[in-house]
N, C-alpha and C. Protein backbone atom coordinates (compact mmCIF):
# COMPACT_ATOMS: atom_id res chain seq x y z
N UNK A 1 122.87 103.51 104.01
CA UNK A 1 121.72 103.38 103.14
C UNK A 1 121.00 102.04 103.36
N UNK A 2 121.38 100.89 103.43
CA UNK A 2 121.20 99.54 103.90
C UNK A 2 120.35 99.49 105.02
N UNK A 3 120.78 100.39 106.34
CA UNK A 3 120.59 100.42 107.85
C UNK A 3 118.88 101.06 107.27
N UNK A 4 118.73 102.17 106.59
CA UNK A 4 117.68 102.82 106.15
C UNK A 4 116.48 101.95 105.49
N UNK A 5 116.76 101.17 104.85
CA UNK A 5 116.10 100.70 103.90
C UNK A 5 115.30 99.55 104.75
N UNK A 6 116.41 98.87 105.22
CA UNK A 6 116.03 97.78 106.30
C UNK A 6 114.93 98.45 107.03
N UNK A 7 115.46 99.14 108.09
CA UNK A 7 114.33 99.98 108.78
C UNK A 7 113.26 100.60 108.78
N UNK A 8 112.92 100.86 107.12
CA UNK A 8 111.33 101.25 106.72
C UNK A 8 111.02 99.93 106.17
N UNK A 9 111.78 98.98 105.86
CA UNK A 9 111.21 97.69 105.65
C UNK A 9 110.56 96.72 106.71
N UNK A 10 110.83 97.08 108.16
CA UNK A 10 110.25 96.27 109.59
C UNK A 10 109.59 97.48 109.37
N UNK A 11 109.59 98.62 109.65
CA UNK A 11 108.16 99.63 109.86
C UNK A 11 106.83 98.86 108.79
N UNK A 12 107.25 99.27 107.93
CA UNK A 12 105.83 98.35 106.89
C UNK A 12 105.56 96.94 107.46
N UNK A 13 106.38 96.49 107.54
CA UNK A 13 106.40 94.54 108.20
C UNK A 13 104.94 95.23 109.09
N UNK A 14 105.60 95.82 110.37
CA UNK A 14 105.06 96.06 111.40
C UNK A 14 103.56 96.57 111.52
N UNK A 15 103.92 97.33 110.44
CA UNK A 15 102.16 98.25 110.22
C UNK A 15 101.21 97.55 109.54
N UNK A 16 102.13 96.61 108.55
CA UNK A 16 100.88 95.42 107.87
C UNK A 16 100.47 94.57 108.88
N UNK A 17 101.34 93.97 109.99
CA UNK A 17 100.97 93.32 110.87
C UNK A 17 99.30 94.14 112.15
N UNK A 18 99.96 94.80 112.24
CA UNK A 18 99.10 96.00 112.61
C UNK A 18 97.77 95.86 112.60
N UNK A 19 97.47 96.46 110.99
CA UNK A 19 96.27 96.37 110.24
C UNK A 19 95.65 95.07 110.15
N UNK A 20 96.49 93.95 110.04
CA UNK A 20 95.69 92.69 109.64
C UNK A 20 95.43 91.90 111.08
N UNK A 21 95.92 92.67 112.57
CA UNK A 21 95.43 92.32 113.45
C UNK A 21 93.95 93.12 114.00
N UNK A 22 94.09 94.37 113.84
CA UNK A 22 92.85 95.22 113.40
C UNK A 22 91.16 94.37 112.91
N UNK A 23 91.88 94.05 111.74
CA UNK A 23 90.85 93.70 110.58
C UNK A 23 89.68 92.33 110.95
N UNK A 24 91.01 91.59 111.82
CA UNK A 24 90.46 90.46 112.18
C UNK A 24 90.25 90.19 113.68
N UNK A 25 90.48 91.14 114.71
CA UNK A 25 90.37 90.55 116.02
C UNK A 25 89.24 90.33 116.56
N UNK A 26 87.92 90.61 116.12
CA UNK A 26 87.13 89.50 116.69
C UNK A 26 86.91 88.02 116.48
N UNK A 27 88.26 87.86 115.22
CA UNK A 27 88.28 86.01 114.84
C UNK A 27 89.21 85.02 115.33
N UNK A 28 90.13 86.49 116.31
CA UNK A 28 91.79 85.66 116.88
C UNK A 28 91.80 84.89 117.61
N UNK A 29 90.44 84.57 118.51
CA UNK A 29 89.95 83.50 119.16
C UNK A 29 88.70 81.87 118.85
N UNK A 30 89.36 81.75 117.57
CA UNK A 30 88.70 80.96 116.66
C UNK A 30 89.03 80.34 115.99
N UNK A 31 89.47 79.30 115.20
CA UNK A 31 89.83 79.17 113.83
C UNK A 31 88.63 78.26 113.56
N UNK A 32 88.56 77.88 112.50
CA UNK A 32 87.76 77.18 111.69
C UNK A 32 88.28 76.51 110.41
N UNK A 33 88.44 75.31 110.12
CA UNK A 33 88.64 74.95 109.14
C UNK A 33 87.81 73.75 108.34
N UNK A 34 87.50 73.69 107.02
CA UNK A 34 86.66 73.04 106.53
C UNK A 34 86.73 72.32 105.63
N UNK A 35 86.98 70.83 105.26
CA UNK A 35 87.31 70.35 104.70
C UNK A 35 85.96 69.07 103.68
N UNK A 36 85.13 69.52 103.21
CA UNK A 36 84.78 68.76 102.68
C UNK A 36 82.96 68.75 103.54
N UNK A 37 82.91 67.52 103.99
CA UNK A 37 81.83 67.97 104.98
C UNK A 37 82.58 67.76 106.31
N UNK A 38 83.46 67.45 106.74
CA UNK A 38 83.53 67.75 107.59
C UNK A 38 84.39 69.37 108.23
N UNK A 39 83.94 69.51 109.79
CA UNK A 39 84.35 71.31 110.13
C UNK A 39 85.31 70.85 111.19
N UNK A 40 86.35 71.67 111.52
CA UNK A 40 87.05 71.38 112.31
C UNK A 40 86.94 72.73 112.86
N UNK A 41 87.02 73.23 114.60
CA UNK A 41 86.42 74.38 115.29
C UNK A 41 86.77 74.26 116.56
N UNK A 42 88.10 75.13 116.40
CA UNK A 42 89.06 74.85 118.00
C UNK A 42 88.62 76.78 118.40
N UNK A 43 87.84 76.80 119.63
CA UNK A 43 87.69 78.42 120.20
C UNK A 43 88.69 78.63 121.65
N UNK A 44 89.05 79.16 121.61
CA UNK A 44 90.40 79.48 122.89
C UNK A 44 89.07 80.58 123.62
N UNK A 45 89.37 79.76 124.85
CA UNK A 45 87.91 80.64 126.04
C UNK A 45 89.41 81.18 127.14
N UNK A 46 89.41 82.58 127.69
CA UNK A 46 90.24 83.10 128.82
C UNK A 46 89.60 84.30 129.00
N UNK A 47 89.50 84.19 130.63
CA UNK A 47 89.16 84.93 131.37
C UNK A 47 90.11 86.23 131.84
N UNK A 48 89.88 87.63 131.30
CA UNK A 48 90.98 88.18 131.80
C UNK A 48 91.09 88.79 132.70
N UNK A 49 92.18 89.36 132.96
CA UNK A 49 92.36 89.26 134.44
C UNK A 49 92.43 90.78 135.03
């Protein structure tokens, strides 16, 4: 019962992970953070291959 429980517990892990990579992947190459007036704005540039 344990082995079970565990195991639909990484399925959900997995599928929330999922979705919230979904939701956001045109921002996974971005962050932005903002503190006041000043912006902080690191963009990861790669060419694929």
């Amino acid at each position: 019962m344990l082995r079970r429980t565990a195991l639909i517990g990484l399925i959900v892990i997995c599928i929330t992970i999922l979705g919230f990579t979904w939701m956001v992947r045109d921002s996974l190459c971005e962050l932005q953070i903002k503190n006041g007036d000043s912006v902080f704005l690191a963009h990861l540039a790669y060419e694929p291959k």
